[in-house]
N, C-alpha and C. Protein backbone atom coordinates (compact mmCIF):
# COMPACT_ATOMS: atom_id res chain seq x y z
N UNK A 1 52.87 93.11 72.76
CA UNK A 1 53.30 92.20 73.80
C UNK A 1 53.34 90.76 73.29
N UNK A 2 52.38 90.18 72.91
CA UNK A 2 52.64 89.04 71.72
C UNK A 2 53.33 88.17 71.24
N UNK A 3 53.92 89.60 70.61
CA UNK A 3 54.84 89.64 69.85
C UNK A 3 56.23 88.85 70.23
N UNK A 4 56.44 89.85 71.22
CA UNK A 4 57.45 89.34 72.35
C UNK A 4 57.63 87.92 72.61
N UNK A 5 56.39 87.67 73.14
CA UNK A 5 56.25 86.45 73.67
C UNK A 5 55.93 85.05 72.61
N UNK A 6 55.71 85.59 71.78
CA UNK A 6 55.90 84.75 70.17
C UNK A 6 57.58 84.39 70.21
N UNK A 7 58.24 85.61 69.77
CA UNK A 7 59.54 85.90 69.70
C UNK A 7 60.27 84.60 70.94
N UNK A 8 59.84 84.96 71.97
CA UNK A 8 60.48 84.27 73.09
C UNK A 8 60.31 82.73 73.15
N UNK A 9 59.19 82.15 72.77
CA UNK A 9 58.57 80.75 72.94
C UNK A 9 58.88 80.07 72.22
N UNK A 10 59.61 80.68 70.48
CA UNK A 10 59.90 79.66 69.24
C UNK A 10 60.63 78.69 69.52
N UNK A 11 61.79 79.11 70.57
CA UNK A 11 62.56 77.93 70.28
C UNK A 11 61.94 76.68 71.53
N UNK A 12 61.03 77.00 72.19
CA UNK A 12 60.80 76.05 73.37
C UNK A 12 59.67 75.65 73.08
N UNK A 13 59.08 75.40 71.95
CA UNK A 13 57.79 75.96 71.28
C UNK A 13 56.81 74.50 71.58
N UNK A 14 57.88 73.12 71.63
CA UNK A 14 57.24 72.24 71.63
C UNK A 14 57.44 71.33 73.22
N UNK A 15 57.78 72.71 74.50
CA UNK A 15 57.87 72.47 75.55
C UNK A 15 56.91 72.81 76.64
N UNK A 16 56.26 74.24 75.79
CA UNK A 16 55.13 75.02 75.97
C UNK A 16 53.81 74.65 76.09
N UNK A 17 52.59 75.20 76.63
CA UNK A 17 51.28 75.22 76.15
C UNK A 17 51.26 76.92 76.06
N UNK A 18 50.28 76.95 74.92
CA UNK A 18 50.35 78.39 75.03
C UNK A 18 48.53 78.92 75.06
N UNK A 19 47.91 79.96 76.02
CA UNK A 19 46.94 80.17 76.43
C UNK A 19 46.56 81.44 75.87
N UNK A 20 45.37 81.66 75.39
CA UNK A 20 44.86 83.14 74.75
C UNK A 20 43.28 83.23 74.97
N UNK A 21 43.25 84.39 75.25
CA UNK A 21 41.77 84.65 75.02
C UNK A 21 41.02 85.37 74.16
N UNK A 22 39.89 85.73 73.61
CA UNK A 22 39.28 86.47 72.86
C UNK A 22 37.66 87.13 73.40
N UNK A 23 37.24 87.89 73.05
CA UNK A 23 35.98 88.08 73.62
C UNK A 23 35.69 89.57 73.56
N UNK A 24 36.61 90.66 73.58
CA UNK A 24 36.83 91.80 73.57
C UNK A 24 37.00 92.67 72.17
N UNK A 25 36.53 93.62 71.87
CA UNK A 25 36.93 94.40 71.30
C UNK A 25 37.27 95.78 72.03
N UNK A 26 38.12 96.87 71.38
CA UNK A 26 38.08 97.82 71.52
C UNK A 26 37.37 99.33 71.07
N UNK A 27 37.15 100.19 71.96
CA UNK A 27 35.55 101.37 71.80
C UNK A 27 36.75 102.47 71.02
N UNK A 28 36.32 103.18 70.01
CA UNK A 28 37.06 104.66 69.61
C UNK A 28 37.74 105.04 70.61
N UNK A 29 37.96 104.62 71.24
CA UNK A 29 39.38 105.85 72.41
C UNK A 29 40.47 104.57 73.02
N UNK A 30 40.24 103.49 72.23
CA UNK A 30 41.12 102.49 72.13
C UNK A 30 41.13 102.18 73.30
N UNK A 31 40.22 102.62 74.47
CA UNK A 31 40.40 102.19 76.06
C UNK A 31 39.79 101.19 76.63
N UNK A 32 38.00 101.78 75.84
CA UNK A 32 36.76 101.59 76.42
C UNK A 32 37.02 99.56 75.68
N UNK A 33 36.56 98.68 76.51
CA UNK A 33 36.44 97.08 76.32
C UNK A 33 35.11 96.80 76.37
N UNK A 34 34.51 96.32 74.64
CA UNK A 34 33.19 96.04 74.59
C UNK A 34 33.26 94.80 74.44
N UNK A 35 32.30 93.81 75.05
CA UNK A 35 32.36 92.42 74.72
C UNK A 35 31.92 91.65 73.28
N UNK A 36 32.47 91.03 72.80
CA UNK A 36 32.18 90.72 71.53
C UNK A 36 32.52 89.03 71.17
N UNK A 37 31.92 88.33 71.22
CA UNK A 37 31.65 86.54 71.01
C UNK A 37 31.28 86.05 69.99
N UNK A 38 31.02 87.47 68.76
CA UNK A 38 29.88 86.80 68.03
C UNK A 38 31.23 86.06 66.85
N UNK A 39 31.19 84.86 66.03
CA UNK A 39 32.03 84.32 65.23
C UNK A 39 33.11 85.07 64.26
N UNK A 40 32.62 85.88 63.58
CA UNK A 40 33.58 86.61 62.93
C UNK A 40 34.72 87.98 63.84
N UNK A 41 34.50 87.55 64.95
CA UNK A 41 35.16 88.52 66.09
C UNK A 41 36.18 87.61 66.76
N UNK A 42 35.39 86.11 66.95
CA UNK A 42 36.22 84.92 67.03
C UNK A 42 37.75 84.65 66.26
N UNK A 43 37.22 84.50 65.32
CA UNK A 43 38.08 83.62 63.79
C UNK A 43 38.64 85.08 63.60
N UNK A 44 38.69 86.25 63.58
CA UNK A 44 39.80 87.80 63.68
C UNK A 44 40.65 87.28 64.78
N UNK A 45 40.00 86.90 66.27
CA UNK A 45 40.89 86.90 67.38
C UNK A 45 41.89 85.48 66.88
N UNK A 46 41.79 84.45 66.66
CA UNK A 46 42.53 84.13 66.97
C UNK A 46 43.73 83.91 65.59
N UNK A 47 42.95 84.46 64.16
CA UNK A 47 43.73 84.59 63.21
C UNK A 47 44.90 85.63 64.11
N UNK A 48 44.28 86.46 64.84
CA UNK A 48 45.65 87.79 64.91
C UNK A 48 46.41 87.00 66.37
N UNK A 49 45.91 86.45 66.91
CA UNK A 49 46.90 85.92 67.80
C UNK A 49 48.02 84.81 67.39
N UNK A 50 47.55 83.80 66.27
CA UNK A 50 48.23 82.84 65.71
C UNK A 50 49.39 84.08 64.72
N UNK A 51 49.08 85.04 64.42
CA UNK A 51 50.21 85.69 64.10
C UNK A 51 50.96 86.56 64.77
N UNK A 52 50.72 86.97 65.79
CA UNK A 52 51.38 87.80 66.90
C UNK A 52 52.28 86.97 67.53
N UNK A 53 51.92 85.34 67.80
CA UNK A 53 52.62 84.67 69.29
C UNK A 53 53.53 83.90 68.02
N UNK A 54 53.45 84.19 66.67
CA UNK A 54 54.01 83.46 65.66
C UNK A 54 54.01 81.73 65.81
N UNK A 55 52.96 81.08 65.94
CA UNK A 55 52.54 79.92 65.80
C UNK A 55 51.90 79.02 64.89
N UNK A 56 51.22 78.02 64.61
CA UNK A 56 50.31 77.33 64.00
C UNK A 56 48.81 77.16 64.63
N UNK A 57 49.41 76.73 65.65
CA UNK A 57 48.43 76.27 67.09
C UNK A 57 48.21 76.84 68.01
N UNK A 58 47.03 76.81 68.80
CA UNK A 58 46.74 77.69 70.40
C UNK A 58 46.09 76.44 70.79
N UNK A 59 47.28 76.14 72.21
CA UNK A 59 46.78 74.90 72.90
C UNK A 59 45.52 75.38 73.70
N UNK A 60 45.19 76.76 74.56
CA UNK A 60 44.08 76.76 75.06
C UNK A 60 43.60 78.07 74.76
N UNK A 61 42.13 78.44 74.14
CA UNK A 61 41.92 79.62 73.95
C UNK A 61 40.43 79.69 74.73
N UNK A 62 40.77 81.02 76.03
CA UNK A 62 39.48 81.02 76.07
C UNK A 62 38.48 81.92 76.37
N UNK A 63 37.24 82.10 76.18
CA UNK A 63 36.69 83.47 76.25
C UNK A 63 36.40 83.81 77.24
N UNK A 64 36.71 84.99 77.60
CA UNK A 64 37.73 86.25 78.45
C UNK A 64 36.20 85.95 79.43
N UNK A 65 35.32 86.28 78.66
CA UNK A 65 33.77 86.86 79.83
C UNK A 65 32.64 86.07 78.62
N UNK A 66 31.53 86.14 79.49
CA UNK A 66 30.43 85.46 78.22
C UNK A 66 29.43 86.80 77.94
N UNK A 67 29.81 86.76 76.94
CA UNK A 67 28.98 87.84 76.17
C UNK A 67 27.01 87.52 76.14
N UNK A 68 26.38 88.80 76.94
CA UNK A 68 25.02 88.97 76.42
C UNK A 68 24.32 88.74 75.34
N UNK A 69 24.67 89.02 74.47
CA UNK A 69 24.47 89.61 73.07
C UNK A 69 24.93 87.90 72.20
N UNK A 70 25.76 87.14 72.86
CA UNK A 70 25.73 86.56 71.85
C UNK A 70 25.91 84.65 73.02
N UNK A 71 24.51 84.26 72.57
CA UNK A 71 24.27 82.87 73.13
C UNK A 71 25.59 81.91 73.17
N UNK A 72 25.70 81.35 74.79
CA UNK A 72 27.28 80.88 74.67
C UNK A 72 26.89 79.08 73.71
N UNK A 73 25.52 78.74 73.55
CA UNK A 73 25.68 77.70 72.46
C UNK A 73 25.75 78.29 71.24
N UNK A 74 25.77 79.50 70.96
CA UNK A 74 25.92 79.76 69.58
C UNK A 74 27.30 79.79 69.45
N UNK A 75 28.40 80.19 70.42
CA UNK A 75 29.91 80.18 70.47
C UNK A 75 30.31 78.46 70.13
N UNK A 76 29.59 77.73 71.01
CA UNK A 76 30.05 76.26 70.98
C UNK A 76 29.66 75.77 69.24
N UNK A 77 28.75 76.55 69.04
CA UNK A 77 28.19 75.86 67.71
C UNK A 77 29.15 76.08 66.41
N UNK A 78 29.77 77.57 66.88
CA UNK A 78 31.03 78.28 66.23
C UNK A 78 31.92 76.95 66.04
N UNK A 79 32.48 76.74 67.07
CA UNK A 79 33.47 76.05 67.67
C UNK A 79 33.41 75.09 66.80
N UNK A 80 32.50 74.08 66.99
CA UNK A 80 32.32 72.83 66.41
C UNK A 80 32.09 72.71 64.97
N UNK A 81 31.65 74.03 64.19
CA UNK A 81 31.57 74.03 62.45
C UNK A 81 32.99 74.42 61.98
N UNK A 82 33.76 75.71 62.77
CA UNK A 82 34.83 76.27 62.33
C UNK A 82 36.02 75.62 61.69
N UNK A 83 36.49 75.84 60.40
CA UNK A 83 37.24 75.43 60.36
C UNK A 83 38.83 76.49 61.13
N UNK A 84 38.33 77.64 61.36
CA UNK A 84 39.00 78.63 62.29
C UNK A 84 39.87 77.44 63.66
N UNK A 85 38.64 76.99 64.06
CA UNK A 85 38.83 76.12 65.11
C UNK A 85 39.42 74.79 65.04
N UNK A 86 38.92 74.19 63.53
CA UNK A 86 39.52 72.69 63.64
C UNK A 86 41.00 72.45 63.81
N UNK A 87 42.00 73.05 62.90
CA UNK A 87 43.24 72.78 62.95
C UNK A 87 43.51 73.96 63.76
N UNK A 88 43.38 74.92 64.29
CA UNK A 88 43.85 75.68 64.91
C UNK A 88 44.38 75.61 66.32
N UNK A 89 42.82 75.96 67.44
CA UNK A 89 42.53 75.59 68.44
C UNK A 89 42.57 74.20 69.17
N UNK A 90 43.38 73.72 69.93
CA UNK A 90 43.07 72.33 70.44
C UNK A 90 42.45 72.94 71.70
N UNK A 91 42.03 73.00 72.48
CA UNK A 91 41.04 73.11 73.15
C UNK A 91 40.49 74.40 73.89
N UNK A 92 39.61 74.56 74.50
CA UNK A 92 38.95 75.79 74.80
C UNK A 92 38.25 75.62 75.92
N UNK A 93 37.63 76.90 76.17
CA UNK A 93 38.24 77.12 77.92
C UNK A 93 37.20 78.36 78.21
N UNK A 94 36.40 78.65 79.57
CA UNK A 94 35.70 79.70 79.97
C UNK A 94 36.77 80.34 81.03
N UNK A 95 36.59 82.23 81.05
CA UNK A 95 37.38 82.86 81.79
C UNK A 95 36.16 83.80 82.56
N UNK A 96 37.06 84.05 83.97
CA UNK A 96 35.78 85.06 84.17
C UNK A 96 34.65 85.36 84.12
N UNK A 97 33.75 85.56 84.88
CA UNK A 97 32.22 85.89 84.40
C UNK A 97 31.60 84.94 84.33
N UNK A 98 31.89 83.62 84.55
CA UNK A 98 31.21 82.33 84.68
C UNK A 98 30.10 82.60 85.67
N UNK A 99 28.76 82.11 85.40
CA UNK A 99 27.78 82.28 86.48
C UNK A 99 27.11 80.93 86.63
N UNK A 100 26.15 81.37 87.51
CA UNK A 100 25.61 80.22 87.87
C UNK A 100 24.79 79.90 87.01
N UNK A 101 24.13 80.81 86.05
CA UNK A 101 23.04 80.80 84.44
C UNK A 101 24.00 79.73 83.30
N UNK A 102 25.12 80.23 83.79
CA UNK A 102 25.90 79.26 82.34
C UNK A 102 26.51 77.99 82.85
N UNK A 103 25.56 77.00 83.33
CA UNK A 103 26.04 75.80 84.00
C UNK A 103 26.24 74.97 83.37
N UNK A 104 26.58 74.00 83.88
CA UNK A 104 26.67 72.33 83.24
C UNK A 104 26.11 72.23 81.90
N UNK A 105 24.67 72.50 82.07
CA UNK A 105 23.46 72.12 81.38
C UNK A 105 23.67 73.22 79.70
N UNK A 106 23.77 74.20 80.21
CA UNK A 106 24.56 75.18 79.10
C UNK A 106 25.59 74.59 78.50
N UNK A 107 26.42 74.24 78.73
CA UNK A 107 28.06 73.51 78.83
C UNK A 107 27.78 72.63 77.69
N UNK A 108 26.95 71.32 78.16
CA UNK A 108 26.58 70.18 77.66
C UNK A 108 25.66 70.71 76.22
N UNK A 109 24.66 71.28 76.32
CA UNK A 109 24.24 71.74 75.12
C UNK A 109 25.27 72.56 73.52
N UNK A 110 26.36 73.62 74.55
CA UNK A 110 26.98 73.89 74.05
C UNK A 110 28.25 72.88 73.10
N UNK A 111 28.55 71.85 74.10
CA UNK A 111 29.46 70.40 73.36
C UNK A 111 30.63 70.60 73.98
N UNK A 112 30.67 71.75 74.85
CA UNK A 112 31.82 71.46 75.88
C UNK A 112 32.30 70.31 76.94
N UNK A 113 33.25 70.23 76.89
CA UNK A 113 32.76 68.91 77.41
C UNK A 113 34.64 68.90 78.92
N UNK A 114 34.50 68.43 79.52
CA UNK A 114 35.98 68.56 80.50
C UNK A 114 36.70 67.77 79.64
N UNK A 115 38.17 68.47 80.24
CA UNK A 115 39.31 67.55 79.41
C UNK A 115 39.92 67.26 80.72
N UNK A 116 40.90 65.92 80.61
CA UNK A 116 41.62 65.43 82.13
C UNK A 116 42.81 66.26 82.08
């Protein structure tokens, strides 16, 4: 699907924002969706999306759900060393699954910060 939509966006490319998420892997029956945040699951997601949507850049990428298993300041901490992230990603974004545990205070530790 991507693909497609790679295909479709080139020529309007600098009319666009283009939005992706990561956070997921897939279980042996290619169905089952296990959550996965940890960095090298990161920097796969969005290497394979920067080649699917055929781009340079992902104006907003953001994770799908917040993973248990993997501390959302350890994602921000990702974020902020990566070079995955530096030229890649211009900004980033929570989806879904936001709770009331992962507040402000999380946010701010993490280096997230609002954009206008």
């Amino acid at each position: 699907m991507k693909k497609w939509v790679g295909e479709a966006l080139k020529p309007l490319r600098d009319r666009v924002v283009i939005a992706t998420k990561f956070g997921f892997t897939f279980g042996d029956d290619n169905k089952q969706q296990i959550l996965n945040s940890r960095p090298e699951h990161i920097r796969q997601a969005v290497e394979g999306s920067l080649r699917r949507l055929k781009t340079d850049v992902i104006d907003l990428l953001y994770q799908h759900r917040v993973d248990p298993d993997v501390p959302i300041e350890d994602v921000g901490r990702h974020r902020e060393r990566s070079d995955c992230w530096k030229a890649r990603v211009k900004h980033f974004g929570l989806s879904g699954g936001w709770r009331s545990n992962h507040s402000p205070r999380s946010c701010g530790t993490a280096g997230y910060r609002p954009t206008e």
